[in-house]
C-alpha atoms as a PDB file:
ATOM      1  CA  UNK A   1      -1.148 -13.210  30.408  1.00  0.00           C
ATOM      2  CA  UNK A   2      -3.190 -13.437  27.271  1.00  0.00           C
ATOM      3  CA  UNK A   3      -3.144 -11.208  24.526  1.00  0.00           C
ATOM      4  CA  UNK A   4      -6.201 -10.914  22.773  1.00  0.00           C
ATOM      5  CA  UNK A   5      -8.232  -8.698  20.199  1.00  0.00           C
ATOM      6  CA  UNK A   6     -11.685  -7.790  19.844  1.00  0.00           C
ATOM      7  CA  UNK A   7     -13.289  -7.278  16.072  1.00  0.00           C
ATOM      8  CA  UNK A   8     -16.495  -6.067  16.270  1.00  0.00           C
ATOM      9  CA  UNK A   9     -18.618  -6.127  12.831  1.00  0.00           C
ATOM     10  CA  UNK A  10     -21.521  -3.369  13.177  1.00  0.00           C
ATOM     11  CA  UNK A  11     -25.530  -4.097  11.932  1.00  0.00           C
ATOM     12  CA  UNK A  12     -25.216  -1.382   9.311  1.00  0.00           C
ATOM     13  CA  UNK A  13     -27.315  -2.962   6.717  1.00  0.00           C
ATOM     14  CA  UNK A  14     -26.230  -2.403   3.639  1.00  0.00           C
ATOM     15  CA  UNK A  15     -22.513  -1.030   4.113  1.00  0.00           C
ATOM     16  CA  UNK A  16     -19.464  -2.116   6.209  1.00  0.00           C
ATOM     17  CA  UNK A  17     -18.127  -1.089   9.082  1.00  0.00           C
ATOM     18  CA  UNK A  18     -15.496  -2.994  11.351  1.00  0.00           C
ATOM     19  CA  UNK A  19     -13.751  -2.097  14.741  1.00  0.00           C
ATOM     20  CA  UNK A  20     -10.765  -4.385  15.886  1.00  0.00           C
ATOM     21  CA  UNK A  21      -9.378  -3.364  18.883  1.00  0.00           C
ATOM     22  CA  UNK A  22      -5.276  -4.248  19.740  1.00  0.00           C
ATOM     23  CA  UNK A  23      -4.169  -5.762  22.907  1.00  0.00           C
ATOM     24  CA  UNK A  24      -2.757  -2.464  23.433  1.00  0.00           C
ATOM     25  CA  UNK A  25      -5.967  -0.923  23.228  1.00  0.00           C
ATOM     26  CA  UNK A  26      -5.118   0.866  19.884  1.00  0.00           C
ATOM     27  CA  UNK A  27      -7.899   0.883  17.523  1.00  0.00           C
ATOM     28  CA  UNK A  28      -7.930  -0.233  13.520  1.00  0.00           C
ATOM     29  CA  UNK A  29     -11.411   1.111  11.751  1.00  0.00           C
ATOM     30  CA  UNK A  30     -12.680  -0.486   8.410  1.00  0.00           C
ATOM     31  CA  UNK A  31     -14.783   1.662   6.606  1.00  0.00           C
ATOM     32  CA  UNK A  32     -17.479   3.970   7.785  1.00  0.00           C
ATOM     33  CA  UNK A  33     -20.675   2.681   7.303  1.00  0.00           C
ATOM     34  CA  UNK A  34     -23.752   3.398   8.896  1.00  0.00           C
ATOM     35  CA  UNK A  35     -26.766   1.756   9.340  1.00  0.00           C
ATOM     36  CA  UNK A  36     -30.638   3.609   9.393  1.00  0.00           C
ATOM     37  CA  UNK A  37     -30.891   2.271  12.894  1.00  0.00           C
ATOM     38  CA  UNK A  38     -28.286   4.548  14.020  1.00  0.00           C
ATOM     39  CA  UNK A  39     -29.368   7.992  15.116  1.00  0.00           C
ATOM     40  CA  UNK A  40     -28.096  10.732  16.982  1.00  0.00           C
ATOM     41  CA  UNK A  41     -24.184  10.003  18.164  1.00  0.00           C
ATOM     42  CA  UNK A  42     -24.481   6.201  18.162  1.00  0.00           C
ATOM     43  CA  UNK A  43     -23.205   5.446  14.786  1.00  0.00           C
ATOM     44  CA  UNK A  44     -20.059   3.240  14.919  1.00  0.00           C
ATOM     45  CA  UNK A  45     -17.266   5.575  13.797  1.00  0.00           C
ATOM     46  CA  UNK A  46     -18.978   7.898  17.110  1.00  0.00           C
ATOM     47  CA  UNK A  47     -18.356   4.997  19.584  1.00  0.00           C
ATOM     48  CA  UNK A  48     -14.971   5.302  18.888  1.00  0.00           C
ATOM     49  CA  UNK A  49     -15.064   9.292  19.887  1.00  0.00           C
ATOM     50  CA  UNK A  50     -12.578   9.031  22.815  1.00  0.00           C
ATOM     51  CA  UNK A  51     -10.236   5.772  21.642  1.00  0.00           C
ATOM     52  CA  UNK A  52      -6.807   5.810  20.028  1.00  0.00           C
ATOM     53  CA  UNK A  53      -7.519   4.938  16.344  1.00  0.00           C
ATOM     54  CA  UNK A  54      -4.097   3.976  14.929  1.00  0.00           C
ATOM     55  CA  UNK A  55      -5.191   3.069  12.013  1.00  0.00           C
ATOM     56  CA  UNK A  56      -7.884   3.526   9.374  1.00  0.00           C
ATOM     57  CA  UNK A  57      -8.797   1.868   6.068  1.00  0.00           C
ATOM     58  CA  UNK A  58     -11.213   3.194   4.039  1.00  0.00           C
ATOM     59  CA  UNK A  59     -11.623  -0.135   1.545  1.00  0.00           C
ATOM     60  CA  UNK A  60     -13.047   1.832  -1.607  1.00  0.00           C
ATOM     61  CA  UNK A  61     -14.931   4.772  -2.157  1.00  0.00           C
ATOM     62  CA  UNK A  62     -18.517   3.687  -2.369  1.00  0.00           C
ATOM     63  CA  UNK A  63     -20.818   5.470  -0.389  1.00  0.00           C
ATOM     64  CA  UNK A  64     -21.943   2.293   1.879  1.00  0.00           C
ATOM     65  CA  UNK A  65     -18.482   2.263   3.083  1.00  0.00           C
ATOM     66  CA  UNK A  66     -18.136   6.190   3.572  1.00  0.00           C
ATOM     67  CA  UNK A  67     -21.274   7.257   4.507  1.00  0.00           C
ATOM     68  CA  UNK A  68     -20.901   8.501   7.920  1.00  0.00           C
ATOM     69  CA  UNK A  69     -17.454  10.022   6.742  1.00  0.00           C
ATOM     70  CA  UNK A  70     -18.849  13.263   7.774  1.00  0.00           C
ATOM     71  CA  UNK A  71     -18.005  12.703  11.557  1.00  0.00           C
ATOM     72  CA  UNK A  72     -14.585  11.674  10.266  1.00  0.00           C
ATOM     73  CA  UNK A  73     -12.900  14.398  12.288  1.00  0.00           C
ATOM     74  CA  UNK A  74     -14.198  13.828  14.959  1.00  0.00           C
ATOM     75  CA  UNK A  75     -11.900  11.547  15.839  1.00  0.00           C
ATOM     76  CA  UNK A  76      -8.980  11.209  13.325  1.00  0.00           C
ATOM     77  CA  UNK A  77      -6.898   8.230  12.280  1.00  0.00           C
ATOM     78  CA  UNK A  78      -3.194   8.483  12.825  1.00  0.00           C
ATOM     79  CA  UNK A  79      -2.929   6.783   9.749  1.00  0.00           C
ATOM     80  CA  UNK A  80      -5.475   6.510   6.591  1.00  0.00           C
ATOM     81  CA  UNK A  81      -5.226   3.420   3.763  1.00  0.00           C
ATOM     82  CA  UNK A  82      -7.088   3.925   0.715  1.00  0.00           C
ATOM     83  CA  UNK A  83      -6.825   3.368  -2.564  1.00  0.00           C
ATOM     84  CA  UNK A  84      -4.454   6.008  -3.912  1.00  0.00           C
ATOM     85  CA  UNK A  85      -4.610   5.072  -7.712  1.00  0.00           C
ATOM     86  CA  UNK A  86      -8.484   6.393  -7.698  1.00  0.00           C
ATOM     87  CA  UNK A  87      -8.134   9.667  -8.759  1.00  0.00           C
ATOM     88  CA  UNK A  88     -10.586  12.522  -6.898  1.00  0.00           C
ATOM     89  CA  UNK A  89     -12.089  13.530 -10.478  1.00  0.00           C
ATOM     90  CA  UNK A  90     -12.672   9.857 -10.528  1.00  0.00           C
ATOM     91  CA  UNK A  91     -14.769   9.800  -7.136  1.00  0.00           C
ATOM     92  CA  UNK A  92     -16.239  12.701  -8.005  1.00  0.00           C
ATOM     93  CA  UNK A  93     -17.721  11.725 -11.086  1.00  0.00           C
ATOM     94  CA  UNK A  94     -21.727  11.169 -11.703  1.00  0.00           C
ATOM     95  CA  UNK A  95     -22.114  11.558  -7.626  1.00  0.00           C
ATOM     96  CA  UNK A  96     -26.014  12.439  -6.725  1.00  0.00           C
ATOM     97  CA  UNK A  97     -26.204  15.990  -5.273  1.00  0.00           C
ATOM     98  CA  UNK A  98     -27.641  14.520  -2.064  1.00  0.00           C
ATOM     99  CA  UNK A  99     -24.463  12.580  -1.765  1.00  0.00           C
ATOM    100  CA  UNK A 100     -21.786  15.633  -2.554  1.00  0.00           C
ATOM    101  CA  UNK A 101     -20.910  16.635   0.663  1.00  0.00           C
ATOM    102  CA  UNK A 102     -19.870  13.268   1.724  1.00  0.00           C
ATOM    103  CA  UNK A 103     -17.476  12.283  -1.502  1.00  0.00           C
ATOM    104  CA  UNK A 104     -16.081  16.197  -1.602  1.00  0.00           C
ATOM    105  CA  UNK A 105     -15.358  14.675   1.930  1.00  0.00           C
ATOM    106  CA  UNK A 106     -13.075  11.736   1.399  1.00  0.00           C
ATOM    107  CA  UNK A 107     -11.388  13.830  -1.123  1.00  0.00           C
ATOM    108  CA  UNK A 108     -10.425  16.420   0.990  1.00  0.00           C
ATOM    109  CA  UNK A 109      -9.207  13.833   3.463  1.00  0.00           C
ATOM    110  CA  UNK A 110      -7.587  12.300   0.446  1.00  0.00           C
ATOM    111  CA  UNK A 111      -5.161  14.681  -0.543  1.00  0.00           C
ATOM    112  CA  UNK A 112      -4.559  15.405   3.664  1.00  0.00           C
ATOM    113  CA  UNK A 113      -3.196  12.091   4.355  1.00  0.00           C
ATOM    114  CA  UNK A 114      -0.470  12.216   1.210  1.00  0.00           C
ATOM    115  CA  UNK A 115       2.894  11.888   3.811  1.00  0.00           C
ATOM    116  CA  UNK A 116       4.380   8.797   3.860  1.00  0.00           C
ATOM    117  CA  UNK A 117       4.197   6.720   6.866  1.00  0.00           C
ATOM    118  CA  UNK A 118       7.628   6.703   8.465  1.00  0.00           C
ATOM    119  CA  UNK A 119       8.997   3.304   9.500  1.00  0.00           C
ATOM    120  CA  UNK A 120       9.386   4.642  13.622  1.00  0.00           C
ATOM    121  CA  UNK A 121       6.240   6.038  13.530  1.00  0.00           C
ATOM    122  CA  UNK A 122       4.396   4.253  16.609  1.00  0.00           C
ATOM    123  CA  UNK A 123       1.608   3.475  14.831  1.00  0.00           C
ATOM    124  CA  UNK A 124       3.399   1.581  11.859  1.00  0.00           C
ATOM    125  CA  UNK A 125       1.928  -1.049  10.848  1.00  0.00           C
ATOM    126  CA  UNK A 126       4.905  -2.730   9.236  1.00  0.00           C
ATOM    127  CA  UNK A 127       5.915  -3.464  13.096  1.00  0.00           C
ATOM    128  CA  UNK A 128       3.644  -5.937  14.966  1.00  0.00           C
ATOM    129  CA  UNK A 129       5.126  -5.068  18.381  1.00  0.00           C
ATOM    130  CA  UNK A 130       3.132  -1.701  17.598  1.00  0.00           C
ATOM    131  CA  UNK A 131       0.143  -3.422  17.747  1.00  0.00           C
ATOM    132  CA  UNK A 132       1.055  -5.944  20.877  1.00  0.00           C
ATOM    133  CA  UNK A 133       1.623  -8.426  18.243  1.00  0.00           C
ATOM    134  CA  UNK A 134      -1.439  -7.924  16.346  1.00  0.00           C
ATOM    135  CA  UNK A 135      -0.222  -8.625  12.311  1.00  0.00           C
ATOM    136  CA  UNK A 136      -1.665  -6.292   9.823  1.00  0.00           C
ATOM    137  CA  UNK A 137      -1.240  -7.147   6.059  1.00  0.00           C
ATOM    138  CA  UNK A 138      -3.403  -5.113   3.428  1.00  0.00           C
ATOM    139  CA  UNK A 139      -3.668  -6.192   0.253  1.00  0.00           C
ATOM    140  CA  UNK A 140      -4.991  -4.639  -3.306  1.00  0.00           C
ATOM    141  CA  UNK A 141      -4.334  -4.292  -6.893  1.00  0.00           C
ATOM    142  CA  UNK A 142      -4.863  -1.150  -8.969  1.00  0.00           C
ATOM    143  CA  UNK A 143      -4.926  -3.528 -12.463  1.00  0.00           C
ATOM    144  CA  UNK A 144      -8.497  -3.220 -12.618  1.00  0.00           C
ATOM    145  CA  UNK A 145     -11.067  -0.956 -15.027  1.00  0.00           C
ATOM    146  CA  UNK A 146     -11.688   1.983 -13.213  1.00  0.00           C
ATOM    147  CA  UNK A 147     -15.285   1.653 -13.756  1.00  0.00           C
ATOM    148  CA  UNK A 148     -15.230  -0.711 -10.610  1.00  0.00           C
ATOM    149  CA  UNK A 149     -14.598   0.655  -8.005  1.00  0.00           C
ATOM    150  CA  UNK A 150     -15.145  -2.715  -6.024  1.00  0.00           C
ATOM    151  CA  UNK A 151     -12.371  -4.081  -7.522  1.00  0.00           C
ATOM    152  CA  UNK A 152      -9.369  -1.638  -6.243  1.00  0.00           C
ATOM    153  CA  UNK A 153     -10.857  -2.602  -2.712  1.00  0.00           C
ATOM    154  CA  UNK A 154      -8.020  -3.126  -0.154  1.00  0.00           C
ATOM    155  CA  UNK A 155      -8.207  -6.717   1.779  1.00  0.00           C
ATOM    156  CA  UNK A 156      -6.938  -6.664   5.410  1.00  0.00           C
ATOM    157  CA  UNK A 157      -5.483  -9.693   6.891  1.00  0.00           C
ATOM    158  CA  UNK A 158      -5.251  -9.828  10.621  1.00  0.00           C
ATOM    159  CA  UNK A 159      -3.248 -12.798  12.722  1.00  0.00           C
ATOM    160  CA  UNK A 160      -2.436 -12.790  16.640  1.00  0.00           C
ATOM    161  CA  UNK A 161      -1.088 -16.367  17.995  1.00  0.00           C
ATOM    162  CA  UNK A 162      -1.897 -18.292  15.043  1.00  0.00           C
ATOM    163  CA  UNK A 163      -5.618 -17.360  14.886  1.00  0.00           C
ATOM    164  CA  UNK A 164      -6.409 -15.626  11.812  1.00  0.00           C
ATOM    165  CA  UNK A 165      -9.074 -13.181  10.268  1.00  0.00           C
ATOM    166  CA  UNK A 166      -9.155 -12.245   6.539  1.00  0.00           C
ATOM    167  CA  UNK A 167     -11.455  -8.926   6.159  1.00  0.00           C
ATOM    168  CA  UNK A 168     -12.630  -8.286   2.288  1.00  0.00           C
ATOM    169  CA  UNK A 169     -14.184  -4.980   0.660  1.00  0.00           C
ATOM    170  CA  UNK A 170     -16.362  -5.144  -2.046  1.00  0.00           C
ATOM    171  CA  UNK A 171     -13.420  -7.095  -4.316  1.00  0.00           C
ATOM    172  CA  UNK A 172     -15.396  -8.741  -7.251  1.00  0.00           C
ATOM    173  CA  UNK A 173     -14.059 -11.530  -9.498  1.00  0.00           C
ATOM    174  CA  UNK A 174     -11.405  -9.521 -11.302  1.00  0.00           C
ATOM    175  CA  UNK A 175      -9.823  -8.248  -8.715  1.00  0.00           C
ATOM    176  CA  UNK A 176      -9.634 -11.522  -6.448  1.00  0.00           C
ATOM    177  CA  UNK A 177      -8.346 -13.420  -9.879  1.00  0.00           C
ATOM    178  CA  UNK A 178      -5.190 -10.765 -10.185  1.00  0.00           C
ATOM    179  CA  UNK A 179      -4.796 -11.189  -5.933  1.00  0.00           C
ATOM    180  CA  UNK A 180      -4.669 -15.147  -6.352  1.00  0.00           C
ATOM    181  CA  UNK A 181      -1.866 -15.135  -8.720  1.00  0.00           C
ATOM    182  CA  UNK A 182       0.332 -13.539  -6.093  1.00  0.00           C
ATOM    183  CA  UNK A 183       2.012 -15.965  -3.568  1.00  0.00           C
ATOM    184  CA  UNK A 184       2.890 -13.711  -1.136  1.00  0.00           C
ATOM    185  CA  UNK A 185      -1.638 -12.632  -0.966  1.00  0.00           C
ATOM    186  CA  UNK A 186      -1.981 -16.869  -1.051  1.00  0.00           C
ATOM    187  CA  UNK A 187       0.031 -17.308   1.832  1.00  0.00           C
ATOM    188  CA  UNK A 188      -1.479 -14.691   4.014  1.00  0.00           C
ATOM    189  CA  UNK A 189      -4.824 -15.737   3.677  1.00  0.00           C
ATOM    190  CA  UNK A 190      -4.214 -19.677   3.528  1.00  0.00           C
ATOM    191  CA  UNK A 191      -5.877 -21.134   6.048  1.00  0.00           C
ATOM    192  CA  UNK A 192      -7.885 -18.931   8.170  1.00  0.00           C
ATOM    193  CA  UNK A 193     -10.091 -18.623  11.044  1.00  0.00           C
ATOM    194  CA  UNK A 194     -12.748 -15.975  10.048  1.00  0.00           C
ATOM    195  CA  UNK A 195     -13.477 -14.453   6.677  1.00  0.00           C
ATOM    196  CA  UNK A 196     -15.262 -11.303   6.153  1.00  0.00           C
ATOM    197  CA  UNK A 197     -17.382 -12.007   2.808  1.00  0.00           C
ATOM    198  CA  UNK A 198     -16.468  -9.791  -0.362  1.00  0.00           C
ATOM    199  CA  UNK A 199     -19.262  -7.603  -1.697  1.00  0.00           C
ATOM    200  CA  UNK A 200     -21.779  -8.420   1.301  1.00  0.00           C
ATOM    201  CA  UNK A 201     -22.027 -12.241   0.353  1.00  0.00           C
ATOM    202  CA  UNK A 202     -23.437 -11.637  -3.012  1.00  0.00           C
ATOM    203  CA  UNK A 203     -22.997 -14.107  -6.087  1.00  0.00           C
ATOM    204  CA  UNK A 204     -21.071 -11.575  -8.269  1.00  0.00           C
ATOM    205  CA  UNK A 205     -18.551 -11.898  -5.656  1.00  0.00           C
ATOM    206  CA  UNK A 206     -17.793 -15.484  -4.594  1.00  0.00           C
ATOM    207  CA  UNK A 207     -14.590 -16.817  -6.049  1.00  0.00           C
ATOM    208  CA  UNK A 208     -14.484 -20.065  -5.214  1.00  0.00           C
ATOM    209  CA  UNK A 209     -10.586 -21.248  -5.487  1.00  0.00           C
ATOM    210  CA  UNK A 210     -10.399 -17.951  -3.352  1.00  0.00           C
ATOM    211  CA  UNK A 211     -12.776 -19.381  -0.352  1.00  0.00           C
ATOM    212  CA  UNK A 212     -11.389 -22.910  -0.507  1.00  0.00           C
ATOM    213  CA  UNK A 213      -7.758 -21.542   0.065  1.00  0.00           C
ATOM    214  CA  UNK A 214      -9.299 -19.487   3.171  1.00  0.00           C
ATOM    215  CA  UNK A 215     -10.720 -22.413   3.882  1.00  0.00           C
ATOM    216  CA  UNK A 216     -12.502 -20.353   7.368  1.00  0.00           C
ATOM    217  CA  UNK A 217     -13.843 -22.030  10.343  1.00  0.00           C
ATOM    218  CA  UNK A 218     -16.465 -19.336   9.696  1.00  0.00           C
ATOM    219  CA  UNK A 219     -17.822 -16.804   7.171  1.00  0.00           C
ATOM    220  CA  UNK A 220     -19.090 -13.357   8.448  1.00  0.00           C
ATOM    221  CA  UNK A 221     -21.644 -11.307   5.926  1.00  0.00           C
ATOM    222  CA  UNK A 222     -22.318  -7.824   5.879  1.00  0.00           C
ATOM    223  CA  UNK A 223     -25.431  -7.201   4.791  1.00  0.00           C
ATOM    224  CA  UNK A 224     -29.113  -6.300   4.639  1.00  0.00           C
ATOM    225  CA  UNK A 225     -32.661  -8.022   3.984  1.00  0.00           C
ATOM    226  CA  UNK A 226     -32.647  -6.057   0.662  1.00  0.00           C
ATOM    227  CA  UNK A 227     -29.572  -8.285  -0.395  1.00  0.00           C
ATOM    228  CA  UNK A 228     -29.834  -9.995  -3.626  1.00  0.00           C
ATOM    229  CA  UNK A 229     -28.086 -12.751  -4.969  1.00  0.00           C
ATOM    230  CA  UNK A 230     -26.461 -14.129  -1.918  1.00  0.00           C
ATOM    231  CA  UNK A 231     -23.971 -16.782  -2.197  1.00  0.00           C
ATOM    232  CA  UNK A 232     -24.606 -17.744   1.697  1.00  0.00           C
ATOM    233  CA  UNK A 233     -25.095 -20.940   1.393  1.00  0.00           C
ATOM    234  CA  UNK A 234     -21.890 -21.846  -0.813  1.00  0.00           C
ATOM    235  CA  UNK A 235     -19.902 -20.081   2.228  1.00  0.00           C
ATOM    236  CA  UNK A 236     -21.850 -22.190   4.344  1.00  0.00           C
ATOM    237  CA  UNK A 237     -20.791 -25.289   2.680  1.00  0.00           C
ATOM    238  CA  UNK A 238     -17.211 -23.912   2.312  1.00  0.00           C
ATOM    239  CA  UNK A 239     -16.339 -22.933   5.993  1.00  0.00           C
ATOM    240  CA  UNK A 240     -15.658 -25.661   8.800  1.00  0.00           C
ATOM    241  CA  UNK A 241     -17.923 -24.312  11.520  1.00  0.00           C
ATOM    242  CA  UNK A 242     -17.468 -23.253  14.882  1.00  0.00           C
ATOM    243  CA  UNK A 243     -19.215 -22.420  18.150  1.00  0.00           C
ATOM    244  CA  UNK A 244     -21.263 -19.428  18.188  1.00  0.00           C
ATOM    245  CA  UNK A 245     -24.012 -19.079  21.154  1.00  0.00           C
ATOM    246  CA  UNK A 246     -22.834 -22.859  22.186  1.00  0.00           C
ATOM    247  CA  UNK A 247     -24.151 -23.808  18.717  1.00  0.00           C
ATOM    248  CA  UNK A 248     -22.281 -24.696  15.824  1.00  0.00           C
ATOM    249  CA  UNK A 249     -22.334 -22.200  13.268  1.00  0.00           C
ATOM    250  CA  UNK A 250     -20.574 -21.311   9.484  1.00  0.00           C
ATOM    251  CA  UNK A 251     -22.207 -18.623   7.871  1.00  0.00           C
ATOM    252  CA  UNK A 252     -23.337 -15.549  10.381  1.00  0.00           C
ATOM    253  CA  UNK A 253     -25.011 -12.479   8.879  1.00  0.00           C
ATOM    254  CA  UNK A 254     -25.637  -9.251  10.545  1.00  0.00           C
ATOM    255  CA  UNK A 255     -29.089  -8.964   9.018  1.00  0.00           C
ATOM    256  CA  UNK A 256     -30.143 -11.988  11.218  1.00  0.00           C
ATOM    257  CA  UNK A 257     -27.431 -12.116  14.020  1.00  0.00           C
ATOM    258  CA  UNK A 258     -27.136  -8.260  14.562  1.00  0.00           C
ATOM    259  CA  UNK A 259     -24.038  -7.024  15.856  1.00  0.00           C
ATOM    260  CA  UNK A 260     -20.799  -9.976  15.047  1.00  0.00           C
ATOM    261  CA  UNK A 261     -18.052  -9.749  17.605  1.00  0.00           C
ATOM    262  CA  UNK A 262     -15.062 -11.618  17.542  1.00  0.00           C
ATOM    263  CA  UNK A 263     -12.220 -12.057  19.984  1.00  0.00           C
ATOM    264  CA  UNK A 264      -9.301 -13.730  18.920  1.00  0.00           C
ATOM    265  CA  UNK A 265      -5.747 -13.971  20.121  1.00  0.00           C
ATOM    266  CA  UNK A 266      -3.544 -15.826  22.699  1.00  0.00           C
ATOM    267  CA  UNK A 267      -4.901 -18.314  25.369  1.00  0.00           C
ATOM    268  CA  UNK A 268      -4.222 -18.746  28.564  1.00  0.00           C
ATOM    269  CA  UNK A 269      -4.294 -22.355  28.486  1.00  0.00           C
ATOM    270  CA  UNK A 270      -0.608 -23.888  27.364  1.00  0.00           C
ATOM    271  CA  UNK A 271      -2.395 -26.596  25.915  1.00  0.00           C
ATOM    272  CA  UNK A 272      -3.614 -24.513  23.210  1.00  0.00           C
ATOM    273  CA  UNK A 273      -1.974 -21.834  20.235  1.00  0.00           C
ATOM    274  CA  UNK A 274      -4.987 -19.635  20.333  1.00  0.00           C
ATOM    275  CA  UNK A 275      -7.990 -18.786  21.098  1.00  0.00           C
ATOM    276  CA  UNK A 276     -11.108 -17.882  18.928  1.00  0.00           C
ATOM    277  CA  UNK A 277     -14.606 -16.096  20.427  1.00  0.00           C
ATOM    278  CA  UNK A 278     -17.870 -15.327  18.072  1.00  0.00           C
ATOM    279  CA  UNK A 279     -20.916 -13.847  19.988  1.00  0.00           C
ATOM    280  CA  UNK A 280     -23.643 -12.082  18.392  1.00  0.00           C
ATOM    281  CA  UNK A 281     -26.286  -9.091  19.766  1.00  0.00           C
ATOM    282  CA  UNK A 282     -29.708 -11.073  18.744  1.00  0.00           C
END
């Protein structure tokens, strides 16, 4: 029987906020955005109210990525990935008063999750068979000024049956150029089936030796109508292209496709490794 798993990238404008669910059913969150067409209990992080989230990653403390942190206890990871060398003082620092409550937020949860993850714990990452096979690699570097946060975001690689999905932050040039001098980041993201842009598709962003070693059948952007400087169309020109809606597609943004799921995994078919799935909600 197949094994597959279903990433869903939410319509949050601008922010990110990514659901991939495991074979197993377990759940892995990416970030906590939220969009202002969510209302009432139907942001993303709320739809997950009764599922077994594993696993969370909060990419970097910006408030598009943690802004419906607030309901964050709702439903609590069994394990939470940030990055640790951003001190609270740090996140604290020059945040509106309108915006408090939410970064006093992380921060608490921040110095909660400070036990190491121990290598029987079910929901392990280190250990694919905890995920039905689903491979999770993260990936970050803490080398960068702390005046950006973008750059300590953490990049999430995710591979079931050969079929592979690379799932950025808001990692700027500095970051990705310290990342691509590390063989063991080159080889996980070599060659993949479906990249998440860095930094919503924008300019400041694209790293071009970085997209040509992804090299994706198709580029995903996060983003908003407000967007400036988007690099779409050099993503465009960089990914291969694949079917989406029974028409070929390389670059999909939720600003004009809406809600991006993907389902990727093991097929049925002997004839084939994998099997790859892109539908959007408009």
């Amino acid at each position: 029987m197949a094994r597959l798993a279903t990433m869903t990238v939410w319509d949050v404008q601008l922010g990110l906020a990514i659901h991939v669910k495991a074979p197993n059913g377990k759940y892995i969150v990416i970030d906590l955005g939220t969009g202002t067409y969510e209302s009432g209990n139907s942001t993303p992080i709320l739809k997950r109210r009764f599922d077994n989230i594993a696993y969370m990653i909060l990419t970097h403390p910006h408030l598009d990525h943690i802004s419906d942190i607030l309901n964050f206890d709702i439903n609590q990871p069994k394990i939470l990935l940030r990055p640790k060398s951003l001190t609270n003082a740090e996140v604290m620092y020059g945040v509106r008063i309108c915006d408090k409550d939410k970064f006093k937020k992380y921060c608490e949860i921040n110095d909660r999750y400070n036990s190491p993850v121990r290598d029987d714990d079910e929901n392990n990452t280190e250990n694919p068979n905890n995920y039905a096979g689903l491979d999770i690699q993260t990936f970050s570097t803490s080398a960068c000024d702390h005046s950006n946060f973008n750059n300590f975001s953490i990049i999430t690689v995710f591979t079931l049956s050969g079929i592979k999905v690379v799932v950025c932050g808001d990692n700027e040039k500095e970051s990705l150029d310290i990342l691509m001098k590390r063989s063991d980041f080159k080889d996980a993201v070599r060659y993949a089936d479906v990249l998440v842009a860095p930094h919503h598709g924008r300019e400041s962003a694209y790293h071009s030796d970085f997209v040509s070693l992804v090299n994706p059948r198709v580029t995903i952007i996060s983003d908003t109508n407000k967007s400036d400087a988007s690099a779409s169309d050099k993503y465009t020109k960089m990914s291969r292209g694949w079917k989406v809606g029974g028409i070929d597609r390389k670059c999909i943004t939720t600003r004009n496709d809406g809600n991006i799921t993907v389902v990727f995994g093991e097929c049925d078919d002997p004839a084939y490794s994998g099997t790859l799935r892109i539908s959007t909600s408009k």
